[in-house]
Protein backbone atom coordinates (compact mmCIF):
# COMPACT_ATOMS: atom_id res chain seq x y z
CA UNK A 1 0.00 0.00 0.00
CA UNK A 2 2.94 1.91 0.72
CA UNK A 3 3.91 1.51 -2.98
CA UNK A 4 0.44 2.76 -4.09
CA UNK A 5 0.37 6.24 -2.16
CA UNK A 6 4.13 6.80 -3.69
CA UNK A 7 2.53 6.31 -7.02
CA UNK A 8 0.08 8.72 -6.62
CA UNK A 9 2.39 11.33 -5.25
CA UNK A 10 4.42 11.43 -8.44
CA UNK A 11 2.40 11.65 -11.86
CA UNK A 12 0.70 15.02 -9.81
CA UNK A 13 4.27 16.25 -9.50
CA UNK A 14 5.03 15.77 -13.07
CA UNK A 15 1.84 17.18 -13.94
CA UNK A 16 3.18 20.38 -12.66
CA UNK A 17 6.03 20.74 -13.49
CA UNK A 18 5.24 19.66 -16.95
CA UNK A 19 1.90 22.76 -16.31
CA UNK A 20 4.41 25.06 -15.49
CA UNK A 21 6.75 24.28 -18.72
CA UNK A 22 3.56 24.51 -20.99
CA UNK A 23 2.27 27.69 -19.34
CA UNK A 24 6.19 29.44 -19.47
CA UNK A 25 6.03 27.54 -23.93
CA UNK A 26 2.80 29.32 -24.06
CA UNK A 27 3.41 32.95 -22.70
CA UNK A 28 6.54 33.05 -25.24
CA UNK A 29 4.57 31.80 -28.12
CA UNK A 30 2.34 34.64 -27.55
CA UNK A 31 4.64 37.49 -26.92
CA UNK A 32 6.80 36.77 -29.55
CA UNK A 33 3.69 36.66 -32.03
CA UNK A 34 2.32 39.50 -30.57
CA UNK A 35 5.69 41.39 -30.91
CA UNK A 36 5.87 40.60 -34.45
CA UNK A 37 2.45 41.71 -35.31
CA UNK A 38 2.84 44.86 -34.12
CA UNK A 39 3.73 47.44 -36.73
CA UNK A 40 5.34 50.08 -34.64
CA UNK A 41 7.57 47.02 -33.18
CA UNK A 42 8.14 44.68 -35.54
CA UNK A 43 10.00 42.30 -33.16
CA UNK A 44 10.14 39.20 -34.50
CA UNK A 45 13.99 39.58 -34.15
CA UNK A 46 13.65 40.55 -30.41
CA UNK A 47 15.07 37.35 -28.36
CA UNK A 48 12.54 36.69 -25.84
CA UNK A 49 12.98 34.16 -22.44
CA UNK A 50 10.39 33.73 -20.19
CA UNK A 51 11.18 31.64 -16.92
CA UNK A 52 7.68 31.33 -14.31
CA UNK A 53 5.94 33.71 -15.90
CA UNK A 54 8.71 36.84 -16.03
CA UNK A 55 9.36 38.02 -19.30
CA UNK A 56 13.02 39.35 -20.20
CA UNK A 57 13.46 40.80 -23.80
CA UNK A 58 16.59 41.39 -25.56
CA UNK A 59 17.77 42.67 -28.81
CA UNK A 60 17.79 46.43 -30.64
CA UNK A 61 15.04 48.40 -31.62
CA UNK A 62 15.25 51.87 -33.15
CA UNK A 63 13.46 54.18 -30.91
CA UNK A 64 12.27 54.74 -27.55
CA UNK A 65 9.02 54.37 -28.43
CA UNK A 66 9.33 50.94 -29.88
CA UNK A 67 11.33 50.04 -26.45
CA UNK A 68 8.48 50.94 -24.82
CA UNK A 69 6.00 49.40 -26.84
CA UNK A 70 7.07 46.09 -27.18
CA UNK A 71 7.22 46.48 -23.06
CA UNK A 72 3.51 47.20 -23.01
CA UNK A 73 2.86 44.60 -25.47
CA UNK A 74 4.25 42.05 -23.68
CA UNK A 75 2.51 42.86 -20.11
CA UNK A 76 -0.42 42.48 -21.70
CA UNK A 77 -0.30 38.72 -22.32
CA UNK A 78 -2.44 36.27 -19.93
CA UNK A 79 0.17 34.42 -17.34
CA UNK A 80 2.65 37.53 -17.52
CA UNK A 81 4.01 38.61 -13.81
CA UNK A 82 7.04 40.71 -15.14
CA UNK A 83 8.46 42.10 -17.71
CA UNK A 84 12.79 42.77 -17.74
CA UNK A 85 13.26 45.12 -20.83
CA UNK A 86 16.72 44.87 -22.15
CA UNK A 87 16.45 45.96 -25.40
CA UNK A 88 18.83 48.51 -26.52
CA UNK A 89 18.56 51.60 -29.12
CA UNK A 90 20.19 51.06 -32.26
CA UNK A 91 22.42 53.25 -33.98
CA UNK A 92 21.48 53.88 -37.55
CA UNK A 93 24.63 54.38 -39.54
């Protein structure tokens, strides 16, 4: 019996963590699309990593407003806590 409750213990574990992977897949699939919709943005170049639900964007954008943008865009998705913006301004040459 001892067996049994063990058992039951660990596909619920693995259901979460395996929740939790899905839910961090999802939340990038959808800022990234979102991102790359957007025609002030236009960040499907932007490298985006989401780890429980925090958000941290990287890359180069070429104005402030875009920056700022693609931070409000990405707040805005369902299962977002944070968002780390460390995109930087290019420099056109």
């Amino acid at each position: 019996m001892g067996m049994r409750a063990q058992m039951s213990v660990h596909p619920i574990l693995r259901m979460s963590f395996a929740d939790k992977a899905m839910s961090d897949d999802l939340i990038y699939d959808n800022v990234k699309r979102r991102l790359a919709e957007d025609s002030d943005v236009k960040g499907g170049g932007l490298d985006i990593d989401v780890k429980q639900g925090v958000v941290t964007l990287r890359g180069k954008l070429e104005t402030q407003r875009q920056i700022d943008k693609a931070t409000k865009i990405a707040k805005k998705v369902n299962g977002v806590k944070k968002v780390v913006n460390e995109i930087q301004l290019s420099l056109k040459q």
